[in-house]
PDB file of N, CA and C in Angstrom:
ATOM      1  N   UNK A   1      -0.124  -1.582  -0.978  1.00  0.00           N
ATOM      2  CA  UNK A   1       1.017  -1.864  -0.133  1.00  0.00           C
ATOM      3  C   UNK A   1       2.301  -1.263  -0.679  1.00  0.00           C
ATOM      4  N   UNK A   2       2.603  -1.649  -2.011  1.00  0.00           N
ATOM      5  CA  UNK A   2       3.805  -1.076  -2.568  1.00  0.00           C
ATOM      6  C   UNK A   2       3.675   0.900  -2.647  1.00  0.00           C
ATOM      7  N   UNK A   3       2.550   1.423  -2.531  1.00  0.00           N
ATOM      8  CA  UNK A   3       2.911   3.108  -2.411  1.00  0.00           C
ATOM      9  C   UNK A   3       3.339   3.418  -0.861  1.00  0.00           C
ATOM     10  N   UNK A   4       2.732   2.294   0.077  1.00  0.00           N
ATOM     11  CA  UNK A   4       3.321   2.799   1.316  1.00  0.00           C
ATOM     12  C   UNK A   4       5.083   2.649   1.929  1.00  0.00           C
ATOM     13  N   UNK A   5       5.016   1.462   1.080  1.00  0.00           N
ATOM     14  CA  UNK A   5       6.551   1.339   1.476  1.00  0.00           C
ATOM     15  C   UNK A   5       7.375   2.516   0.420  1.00  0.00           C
ATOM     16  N   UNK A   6       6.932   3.253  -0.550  1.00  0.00           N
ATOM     17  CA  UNK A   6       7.498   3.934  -1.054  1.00  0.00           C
ATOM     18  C   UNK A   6       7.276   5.388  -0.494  1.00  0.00           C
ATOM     19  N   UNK A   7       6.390   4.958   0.208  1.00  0.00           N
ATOM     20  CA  UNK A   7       6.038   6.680   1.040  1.00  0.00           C
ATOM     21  C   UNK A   7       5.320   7.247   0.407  1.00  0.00           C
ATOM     22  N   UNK A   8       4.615   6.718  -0.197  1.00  0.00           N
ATOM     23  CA  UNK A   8       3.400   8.062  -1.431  1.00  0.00           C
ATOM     24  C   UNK A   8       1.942   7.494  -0.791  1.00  0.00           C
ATOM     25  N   UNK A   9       1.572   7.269   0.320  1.00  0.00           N
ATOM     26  CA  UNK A   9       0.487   6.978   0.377  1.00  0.00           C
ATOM     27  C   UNK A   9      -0.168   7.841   1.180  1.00  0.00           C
ATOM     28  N   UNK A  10       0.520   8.661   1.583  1.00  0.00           N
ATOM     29  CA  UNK A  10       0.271  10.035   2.222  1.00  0.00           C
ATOM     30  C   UNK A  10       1.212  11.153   1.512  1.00  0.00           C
ATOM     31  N   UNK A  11       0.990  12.752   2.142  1.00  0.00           N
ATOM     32  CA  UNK A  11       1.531  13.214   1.560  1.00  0.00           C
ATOM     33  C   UNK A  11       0.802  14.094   0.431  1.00  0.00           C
ATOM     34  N   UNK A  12       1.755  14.679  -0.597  1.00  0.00           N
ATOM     35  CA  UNK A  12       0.795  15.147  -1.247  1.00  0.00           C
ATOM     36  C   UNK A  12       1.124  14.875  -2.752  1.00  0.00           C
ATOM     37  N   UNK A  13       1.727  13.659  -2.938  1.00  0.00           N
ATOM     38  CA  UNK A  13       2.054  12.890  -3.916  1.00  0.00           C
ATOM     39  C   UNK A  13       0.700  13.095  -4.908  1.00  0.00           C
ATOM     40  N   UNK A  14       0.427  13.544  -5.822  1.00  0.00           N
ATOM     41  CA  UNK A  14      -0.516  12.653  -6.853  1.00  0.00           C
ATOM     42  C   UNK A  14      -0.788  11.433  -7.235  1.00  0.00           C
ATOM     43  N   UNK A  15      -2.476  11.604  -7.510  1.00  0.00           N
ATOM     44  CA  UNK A  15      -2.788  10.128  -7.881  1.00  0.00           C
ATOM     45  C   UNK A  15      -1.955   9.574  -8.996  1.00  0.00           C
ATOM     46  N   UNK A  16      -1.681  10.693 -10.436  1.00  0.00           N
ATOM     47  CA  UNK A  16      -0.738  10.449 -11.283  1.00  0.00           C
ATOM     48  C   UNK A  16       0.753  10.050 -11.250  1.00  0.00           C
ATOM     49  N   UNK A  17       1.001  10.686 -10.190  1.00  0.00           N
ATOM     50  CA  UNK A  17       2.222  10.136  -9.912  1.00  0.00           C
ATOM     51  C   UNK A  17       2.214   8.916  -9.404  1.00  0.00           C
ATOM     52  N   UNK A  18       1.362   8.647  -8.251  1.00  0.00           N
ATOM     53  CA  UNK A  18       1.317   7.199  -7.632  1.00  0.00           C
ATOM     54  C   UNK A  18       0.950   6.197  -8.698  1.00  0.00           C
ATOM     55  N   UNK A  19       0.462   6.620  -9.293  1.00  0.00           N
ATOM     56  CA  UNK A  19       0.092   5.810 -10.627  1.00  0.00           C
ATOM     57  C   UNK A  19       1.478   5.331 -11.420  1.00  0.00           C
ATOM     58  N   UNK A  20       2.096   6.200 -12.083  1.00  0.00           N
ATOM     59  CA  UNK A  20       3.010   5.792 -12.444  1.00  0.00           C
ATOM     60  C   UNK A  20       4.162   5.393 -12.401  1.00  0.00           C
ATOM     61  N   UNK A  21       4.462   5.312 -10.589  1.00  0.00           N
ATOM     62  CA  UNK A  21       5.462   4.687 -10.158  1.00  0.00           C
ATOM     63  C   UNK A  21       4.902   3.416  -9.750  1.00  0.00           C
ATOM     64  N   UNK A  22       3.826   3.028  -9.200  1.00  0.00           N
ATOM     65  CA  UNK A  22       2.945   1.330  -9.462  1.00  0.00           C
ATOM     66  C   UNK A  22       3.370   0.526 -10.795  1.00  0.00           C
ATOM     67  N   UNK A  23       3.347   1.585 -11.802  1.00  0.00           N
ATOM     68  CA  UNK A  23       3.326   1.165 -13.072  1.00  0.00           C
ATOM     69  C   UNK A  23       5.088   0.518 -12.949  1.00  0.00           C
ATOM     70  N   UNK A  24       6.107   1.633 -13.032  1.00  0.00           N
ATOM     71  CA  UNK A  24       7.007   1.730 -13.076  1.00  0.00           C
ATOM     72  C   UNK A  24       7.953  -0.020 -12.094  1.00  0.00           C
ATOM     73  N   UNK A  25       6.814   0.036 -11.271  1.00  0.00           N
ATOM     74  CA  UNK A  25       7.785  -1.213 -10.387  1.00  0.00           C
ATOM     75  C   UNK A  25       7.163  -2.266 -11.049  1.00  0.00           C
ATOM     76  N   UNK A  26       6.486  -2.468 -11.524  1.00  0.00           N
ATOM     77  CA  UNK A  26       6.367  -3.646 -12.579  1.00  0.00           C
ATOM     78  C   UNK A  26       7.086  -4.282 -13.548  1.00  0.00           C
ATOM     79  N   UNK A  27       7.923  -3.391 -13.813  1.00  0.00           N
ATOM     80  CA  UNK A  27       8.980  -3.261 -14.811  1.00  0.00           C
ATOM     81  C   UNK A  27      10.415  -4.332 -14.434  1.00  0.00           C
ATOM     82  N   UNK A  28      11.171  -4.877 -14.584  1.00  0.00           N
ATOM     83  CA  UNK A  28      12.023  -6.036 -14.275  1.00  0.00           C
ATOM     84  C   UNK A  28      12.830  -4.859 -13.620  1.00  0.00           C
ATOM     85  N   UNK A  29      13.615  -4.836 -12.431  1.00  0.00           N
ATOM     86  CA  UNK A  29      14.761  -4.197 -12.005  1.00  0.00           C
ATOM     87  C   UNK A  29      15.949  -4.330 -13.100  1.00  0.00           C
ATOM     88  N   UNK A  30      16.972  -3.151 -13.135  1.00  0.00           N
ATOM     89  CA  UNK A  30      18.302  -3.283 -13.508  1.00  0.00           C
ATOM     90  C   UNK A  30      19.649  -3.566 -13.061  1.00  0.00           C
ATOM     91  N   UNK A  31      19.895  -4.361 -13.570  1.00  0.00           N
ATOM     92  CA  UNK A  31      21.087  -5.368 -12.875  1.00  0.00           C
ATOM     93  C   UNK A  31      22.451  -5.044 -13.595  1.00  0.00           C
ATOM     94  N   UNK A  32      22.667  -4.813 -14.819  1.00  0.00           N
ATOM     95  CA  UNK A  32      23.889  -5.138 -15.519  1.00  0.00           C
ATOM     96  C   UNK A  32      23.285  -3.249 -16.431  1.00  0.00           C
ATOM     97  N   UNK A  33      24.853  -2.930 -17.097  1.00  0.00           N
ATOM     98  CA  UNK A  33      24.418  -2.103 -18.021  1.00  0.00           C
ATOM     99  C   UNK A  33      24.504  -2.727 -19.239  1.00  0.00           C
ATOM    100  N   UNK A  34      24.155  -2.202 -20.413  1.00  0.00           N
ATOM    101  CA  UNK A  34      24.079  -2.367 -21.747  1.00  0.00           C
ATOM    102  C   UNK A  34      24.470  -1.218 -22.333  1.00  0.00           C
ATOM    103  N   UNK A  35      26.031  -1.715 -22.929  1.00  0.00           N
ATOM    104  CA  UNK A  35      26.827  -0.147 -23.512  1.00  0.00           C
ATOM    105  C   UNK A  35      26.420   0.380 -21.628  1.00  0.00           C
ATOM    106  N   UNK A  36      26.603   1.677 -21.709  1.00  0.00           N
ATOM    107  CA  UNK A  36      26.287   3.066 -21.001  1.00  0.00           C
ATOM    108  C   UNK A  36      25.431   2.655 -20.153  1.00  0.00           C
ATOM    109  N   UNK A  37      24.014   2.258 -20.536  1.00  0.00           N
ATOM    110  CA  UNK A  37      22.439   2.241 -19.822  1.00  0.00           C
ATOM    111  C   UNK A  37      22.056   1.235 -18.931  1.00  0.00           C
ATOM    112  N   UNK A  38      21.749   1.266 -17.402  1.00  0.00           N
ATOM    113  CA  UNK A  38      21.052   0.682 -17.225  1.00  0.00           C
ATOM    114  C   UNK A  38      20.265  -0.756 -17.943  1.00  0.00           C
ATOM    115  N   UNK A  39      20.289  -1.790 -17.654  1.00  0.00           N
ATOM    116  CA  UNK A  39      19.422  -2.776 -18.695  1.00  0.00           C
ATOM    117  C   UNK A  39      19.470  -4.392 -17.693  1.00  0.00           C
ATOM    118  N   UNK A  40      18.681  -4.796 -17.912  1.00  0.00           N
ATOM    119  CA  UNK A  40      18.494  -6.197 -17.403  1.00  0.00           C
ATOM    120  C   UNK A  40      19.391  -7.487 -18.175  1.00  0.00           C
ATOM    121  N   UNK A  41      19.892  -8.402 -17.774  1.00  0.00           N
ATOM    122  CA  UNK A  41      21.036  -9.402 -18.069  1.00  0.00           C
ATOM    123  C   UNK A  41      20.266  -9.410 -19.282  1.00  0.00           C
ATOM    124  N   UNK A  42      19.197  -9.899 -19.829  1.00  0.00           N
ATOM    125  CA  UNK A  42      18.943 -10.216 -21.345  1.00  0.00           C
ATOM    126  C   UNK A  42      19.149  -9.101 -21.790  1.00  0.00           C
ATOM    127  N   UNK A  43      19.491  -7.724 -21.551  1.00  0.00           N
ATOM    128  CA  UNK A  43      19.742  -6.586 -22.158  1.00  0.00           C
ATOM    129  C   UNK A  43      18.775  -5.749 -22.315  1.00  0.00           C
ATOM    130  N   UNK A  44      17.348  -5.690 -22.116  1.00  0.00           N
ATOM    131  CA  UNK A  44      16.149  -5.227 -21.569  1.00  0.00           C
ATOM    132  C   UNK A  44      16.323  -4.223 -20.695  1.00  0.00           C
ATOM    133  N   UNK A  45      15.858  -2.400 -21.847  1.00  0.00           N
ATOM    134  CA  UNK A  45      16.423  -1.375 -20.914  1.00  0.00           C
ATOM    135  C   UNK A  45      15.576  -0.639 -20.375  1.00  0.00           C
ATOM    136  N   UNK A  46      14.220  -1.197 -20.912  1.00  0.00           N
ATOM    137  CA  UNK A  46      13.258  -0.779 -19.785  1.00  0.00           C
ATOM    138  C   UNK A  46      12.537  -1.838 -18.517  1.00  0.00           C
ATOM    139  N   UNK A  47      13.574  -1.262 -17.826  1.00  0.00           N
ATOM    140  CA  UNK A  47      13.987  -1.864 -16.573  1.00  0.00           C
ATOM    141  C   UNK A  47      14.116  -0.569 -15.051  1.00  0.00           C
ATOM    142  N   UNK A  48      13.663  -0.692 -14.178  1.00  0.00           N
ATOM    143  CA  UNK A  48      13.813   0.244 -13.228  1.00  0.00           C
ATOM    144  C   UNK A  48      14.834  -0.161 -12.031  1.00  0.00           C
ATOM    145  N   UNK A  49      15.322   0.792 -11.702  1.00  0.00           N
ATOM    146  CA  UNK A  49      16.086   1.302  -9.992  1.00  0.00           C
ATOM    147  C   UNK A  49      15.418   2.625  -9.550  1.00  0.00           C
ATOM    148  N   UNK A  50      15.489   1.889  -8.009  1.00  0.00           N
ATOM    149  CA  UNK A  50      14.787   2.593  -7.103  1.00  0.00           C
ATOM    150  C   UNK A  50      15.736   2.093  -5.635  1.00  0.00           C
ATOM    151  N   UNK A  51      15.784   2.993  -4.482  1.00  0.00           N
ATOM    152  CA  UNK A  51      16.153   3.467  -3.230  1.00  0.00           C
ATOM    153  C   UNK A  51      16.396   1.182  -2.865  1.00  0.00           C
ATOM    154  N   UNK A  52      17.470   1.065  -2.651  1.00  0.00           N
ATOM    155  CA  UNK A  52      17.645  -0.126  -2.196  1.00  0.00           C
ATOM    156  C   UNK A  52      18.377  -1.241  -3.092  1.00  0.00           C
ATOM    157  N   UNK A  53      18.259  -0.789  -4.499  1.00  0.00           N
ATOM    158  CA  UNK A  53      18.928  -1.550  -5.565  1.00  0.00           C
ATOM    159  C   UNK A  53      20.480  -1.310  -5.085  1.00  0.00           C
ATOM    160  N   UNK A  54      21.569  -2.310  -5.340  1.00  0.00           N
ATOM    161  CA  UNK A  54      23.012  -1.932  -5.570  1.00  0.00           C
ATOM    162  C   UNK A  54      23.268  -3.190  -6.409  1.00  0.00           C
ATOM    163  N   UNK A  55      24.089  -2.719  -7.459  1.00  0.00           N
ATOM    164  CA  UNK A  55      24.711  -3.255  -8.745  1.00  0.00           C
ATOM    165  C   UNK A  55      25.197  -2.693  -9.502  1.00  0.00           C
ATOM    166  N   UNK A  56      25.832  -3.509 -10.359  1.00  0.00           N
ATOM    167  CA  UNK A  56      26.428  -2.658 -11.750  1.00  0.00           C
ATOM    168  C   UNK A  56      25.133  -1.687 -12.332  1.00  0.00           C
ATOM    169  N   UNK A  57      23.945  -1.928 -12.905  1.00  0.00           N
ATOM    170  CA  UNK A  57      23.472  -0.662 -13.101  1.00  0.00           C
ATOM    171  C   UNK A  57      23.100   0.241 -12.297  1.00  0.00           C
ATOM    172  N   UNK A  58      23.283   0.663 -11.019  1.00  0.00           N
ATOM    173  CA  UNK A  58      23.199   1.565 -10.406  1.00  0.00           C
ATOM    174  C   UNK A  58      24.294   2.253 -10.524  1.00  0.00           C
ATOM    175  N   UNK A  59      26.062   1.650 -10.803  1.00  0.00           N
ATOM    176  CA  UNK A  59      26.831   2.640 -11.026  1.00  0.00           C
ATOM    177  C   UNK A  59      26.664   3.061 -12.523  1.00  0.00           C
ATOM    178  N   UNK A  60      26.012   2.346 -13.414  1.00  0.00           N
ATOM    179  CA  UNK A  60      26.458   3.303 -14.813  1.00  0.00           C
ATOM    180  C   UNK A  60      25.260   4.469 -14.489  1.00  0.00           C
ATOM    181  N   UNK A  61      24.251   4.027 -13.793  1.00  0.00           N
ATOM    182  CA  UNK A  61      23.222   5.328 -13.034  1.00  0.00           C
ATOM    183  C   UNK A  61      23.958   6.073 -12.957  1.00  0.00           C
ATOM    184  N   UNK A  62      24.817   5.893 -11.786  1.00  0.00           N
ATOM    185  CA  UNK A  62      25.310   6.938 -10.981  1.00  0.00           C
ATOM    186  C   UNK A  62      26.351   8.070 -11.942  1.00  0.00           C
ATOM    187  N   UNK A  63      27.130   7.599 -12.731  1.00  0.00           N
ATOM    188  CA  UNK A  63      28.245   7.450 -13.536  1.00  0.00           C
ATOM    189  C   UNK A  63      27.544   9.281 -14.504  1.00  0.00           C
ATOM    190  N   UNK A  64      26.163   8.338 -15.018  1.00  0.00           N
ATOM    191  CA  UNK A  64      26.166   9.267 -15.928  1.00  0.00           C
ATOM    192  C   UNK A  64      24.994  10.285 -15.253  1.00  0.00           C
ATOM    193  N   UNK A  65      24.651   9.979 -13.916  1.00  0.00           N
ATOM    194  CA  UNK A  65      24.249  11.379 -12.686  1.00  0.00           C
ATOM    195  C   UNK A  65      25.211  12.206 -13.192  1.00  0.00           C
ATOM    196  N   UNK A  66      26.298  11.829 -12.415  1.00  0.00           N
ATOM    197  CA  UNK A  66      27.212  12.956 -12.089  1.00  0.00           C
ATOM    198  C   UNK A  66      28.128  13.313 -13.117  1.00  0.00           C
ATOM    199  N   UNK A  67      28.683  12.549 -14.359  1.00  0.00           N
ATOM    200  CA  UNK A  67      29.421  13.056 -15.228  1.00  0.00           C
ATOM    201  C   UNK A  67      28.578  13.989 -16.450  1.00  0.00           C
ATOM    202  N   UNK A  68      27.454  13.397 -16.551  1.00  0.00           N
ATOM    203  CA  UNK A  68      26.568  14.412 -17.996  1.00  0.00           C
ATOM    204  C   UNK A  68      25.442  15.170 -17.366  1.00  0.00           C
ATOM    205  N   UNK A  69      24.940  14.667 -16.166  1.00  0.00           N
ATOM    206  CA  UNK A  69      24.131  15.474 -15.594  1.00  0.00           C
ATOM    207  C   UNK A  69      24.306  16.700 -14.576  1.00  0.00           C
ATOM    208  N   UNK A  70      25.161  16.687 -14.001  1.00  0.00           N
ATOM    209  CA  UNK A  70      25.680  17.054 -13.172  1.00  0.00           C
ATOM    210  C   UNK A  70      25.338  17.499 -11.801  1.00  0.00           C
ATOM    211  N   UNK A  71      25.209  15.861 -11.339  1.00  0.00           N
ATOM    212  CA  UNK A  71      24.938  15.701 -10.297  1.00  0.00           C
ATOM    213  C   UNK A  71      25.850  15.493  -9.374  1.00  0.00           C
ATOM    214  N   UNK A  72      25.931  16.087  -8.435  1.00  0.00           N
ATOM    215  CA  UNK A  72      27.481  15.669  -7.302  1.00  0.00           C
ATOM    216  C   UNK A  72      27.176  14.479  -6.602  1.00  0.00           C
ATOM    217  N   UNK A  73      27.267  13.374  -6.642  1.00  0.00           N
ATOM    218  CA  UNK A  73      26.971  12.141  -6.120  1.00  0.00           C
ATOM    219  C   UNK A  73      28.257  10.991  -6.351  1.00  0.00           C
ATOM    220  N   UNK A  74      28.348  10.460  -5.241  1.00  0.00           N
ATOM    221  CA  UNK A  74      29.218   9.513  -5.054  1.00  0.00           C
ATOM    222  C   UNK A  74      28.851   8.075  -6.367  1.00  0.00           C
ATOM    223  N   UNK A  75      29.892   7.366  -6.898  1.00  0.00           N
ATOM    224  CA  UNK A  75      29.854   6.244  -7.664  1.00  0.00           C
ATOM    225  C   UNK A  75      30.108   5.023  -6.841  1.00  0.00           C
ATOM    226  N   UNK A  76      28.900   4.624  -6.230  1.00  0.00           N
ATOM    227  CA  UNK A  76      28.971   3.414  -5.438  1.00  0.00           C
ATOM    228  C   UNK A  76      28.544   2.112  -5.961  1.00  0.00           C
ATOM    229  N   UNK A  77      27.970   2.106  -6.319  1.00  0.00           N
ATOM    230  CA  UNK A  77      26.570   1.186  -6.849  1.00  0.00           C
ATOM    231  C   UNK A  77      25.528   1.041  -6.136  1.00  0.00           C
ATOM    232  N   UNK A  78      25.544   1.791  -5.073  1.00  0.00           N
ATOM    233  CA  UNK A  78      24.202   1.510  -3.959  1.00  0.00           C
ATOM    234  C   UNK A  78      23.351   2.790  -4.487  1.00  0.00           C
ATOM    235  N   UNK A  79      21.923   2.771  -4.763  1.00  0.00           N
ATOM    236  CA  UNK A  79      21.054   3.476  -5.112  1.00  0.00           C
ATOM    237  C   UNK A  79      20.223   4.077  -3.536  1.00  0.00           C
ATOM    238  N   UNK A  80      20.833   4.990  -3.072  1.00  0.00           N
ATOM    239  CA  UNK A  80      20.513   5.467  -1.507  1.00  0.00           C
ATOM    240  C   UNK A  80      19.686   6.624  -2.034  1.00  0.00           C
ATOM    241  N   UNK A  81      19.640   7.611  -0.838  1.00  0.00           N
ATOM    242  CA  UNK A  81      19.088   8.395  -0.678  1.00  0.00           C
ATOM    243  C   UNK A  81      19.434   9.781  -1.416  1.00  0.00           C
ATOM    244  N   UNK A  82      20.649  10.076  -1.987  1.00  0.00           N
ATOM    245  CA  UNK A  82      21.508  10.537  -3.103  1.00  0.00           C
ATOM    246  C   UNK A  82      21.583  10.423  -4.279  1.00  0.00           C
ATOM    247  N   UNK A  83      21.202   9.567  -4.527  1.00  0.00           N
ATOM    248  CA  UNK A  83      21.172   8.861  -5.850  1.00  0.00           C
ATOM    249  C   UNK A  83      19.355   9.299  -6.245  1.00  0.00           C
ATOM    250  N   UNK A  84      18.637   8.991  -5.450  1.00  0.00           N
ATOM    251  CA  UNK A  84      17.826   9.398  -5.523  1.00  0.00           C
ATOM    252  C   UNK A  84      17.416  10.618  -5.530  1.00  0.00           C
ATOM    253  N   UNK A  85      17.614  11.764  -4.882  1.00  0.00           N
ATOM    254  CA  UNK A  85      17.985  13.236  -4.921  1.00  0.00           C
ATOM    255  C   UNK A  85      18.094  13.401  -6.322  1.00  0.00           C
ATOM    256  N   UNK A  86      19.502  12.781  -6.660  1.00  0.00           N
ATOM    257  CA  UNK A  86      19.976  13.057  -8.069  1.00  0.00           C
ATOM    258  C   UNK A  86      18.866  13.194  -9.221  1.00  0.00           C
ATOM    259  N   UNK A  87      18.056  11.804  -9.081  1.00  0.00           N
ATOM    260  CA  UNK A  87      17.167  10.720 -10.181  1.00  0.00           C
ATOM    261  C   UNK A  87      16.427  12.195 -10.314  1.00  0.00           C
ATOM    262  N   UNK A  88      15.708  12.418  -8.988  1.00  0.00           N
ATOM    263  CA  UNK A  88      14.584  13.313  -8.878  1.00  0.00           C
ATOM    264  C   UNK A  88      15.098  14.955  -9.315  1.00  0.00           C
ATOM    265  N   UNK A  89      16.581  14.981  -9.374  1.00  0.00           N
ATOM    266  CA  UNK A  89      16.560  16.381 -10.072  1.00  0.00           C
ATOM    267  C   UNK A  89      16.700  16.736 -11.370  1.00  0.00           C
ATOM    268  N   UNK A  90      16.908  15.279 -12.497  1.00  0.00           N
ATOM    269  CA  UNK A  90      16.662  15.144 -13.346  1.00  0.00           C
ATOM    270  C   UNK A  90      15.592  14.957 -13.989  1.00  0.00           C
ATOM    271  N   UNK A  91      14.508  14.591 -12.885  1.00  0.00           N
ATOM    272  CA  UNK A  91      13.513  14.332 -13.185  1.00  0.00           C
ATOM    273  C   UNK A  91      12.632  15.897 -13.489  1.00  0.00           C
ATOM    274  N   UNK A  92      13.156  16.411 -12.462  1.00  0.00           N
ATOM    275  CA  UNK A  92      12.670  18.149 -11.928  1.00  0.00           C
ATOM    276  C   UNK A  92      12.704  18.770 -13.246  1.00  0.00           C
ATOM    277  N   UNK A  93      14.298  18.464 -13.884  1.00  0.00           N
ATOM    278  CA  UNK A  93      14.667  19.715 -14.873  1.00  0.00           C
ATOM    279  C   UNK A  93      14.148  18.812 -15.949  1.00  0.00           C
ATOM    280  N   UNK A  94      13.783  17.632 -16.401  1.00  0.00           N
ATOM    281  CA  UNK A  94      13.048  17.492 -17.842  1.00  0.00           C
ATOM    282  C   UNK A  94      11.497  17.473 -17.676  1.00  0.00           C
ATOM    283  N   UNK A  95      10.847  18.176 -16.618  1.00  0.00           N
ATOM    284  CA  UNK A  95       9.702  18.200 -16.680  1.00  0.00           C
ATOM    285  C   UNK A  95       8.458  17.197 -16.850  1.00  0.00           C
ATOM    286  N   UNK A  96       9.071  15.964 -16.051  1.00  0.00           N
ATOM    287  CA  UNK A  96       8.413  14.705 -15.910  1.00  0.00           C
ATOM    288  C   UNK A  96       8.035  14.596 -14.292  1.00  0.00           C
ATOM    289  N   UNK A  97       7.393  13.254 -14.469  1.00  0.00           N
ATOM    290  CA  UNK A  97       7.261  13.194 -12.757  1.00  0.00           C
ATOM    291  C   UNK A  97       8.024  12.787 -12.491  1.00  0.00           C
ATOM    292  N   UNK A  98       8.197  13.414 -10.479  1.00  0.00           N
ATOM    293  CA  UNK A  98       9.275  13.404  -9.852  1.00  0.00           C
ATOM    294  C   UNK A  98       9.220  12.358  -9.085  1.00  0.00           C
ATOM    295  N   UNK A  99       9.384  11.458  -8.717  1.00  0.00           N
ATOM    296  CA  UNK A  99       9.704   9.930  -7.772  1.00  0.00           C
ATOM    297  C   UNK A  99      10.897   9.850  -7.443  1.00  0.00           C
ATOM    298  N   UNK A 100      12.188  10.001  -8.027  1.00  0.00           N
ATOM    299  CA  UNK A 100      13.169   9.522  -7.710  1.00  0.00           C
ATOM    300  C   UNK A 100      13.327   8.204  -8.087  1.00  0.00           C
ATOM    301  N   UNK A 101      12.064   7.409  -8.623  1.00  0.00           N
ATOM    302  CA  UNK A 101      12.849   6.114  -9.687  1.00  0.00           C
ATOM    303  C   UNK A 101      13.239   6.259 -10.421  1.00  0.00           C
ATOM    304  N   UNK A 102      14.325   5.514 -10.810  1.00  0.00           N
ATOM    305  CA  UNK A 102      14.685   5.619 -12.232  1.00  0.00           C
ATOM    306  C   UNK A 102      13.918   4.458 -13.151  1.00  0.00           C
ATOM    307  N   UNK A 103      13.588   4.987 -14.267  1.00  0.00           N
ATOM    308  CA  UNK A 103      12.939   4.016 -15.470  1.00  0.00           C
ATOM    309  C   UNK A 103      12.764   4.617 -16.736  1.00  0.00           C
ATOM    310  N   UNK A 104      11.623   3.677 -17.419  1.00  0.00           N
ATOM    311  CA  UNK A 104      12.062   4.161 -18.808  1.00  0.00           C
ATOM    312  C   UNK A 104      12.217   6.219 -19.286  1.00  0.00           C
ATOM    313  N   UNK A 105      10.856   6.472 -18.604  1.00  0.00           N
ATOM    314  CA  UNK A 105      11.040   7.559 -18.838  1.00  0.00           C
ATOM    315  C   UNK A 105      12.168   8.662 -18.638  1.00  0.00           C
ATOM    316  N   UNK A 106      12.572   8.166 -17.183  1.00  0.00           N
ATOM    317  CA  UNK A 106      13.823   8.981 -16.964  1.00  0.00           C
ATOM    318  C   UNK A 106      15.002   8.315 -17.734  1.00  0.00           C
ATOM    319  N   UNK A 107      15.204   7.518 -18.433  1.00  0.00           N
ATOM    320  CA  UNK A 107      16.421   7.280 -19.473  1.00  0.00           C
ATOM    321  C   UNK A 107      16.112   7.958 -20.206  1.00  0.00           C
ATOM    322  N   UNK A 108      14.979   7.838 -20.725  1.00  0.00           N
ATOM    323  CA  UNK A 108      15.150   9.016 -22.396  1.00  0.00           C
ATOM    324  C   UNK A 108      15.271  10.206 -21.935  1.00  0.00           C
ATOM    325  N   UNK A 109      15.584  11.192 -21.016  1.00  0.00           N
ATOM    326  CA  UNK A 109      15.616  12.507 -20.442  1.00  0.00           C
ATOM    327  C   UNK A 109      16.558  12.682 -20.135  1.00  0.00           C
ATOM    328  N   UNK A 110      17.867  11.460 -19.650  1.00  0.00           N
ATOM    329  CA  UNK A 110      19.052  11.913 -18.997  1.00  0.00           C
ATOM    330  C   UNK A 110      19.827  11.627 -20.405  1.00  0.00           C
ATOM    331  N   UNK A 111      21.415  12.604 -20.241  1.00  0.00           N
ATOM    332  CA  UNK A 111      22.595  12.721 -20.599  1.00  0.00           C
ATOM    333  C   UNK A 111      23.240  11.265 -20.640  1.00  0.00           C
ATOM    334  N   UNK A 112      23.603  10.118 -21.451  1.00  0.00           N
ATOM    335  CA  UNK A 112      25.038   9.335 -20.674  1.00  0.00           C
ATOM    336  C   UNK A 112      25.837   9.291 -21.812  1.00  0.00           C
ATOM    337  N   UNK A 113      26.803   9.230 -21.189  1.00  0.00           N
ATOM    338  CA  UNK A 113      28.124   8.743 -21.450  1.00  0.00           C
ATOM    339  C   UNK A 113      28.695   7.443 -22.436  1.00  0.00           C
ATOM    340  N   UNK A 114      28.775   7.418 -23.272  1.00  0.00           N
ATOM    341  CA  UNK A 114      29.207   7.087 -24.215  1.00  0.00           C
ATOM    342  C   UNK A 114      30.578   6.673 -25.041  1.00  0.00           C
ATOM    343  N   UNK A 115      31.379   6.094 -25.254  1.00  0.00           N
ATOM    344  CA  UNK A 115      32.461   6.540 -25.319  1.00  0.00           C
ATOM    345  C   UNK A 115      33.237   7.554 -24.921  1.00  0.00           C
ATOM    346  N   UNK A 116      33.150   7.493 -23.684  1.00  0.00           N
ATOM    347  CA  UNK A 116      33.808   9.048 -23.018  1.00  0.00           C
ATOM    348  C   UNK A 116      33.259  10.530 -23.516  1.00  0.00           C
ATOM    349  N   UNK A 117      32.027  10.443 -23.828  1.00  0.00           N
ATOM    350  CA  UNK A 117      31.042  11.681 -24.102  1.00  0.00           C
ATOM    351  C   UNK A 117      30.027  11.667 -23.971  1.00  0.00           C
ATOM    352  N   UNK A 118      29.359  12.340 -23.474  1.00  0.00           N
ATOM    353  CA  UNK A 118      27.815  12.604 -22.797  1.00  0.00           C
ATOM    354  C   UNK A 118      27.151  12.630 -24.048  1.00  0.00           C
ATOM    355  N   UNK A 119      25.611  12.293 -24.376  1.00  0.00           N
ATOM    356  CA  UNK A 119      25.232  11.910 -25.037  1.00  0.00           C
ATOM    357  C   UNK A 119      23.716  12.317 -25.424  1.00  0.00           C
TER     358      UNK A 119
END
């Protein structure tokens, strides 16, 4: 049920990929950041956003999209269809799979921001 509402149940998604975004939503959503990152209120930063989340960690998402990654995307906190674009072109250029969630793997691959420096 959860690959169809994500749209991978057709298509020409991989089993690997479908695999590891199943995996990936298991993971507690991100609500708050920690420092810079994405992270869950106990501070728990492997944690995922995906297409429908809006909160504070979707803007430090967004934040360090577009300031270290350089992604042109609006700083909303809503994790849309842009944001996702974004996720997935970071995902593109570190040579991981592409979903457009964000999670653990795509944190260790992106740029953030840091005391006012990409990181």
């Amino acid at each position: 049920m959860v690959l169809v509402a994500l749209g991978l149940s057709g298509g020409i998604a991989s089993a690997a990929a479908q695999e590891r975004t199943f995996e990936a939503l298991a993971l507690p959503t991100c609500t708050v950041s920690d420092s810079s990152v994405p992270a869950t209120s106990s501070g728990d930063r492997d944690c995922v956003l995906a297409v429908g989340n809006a909160n504070e960690a979707v803007e430090v998402l967004q934040w360090s999209l577009r300031y270290c990654n350089s992604q042109d995307i609006a700083v909303d906190g809503i994790y849309g269809p842009n944001t996702e674009s974004a996720v997935e072109n970071v995902q593109r250029a570190a040579g991981i799979a592409v979903d457009g969630v964000y999670g653990p793997e795509t944190r260790r691959n992106m740029l953030w921001i840091d005391y006012g420096e990409c990181v």
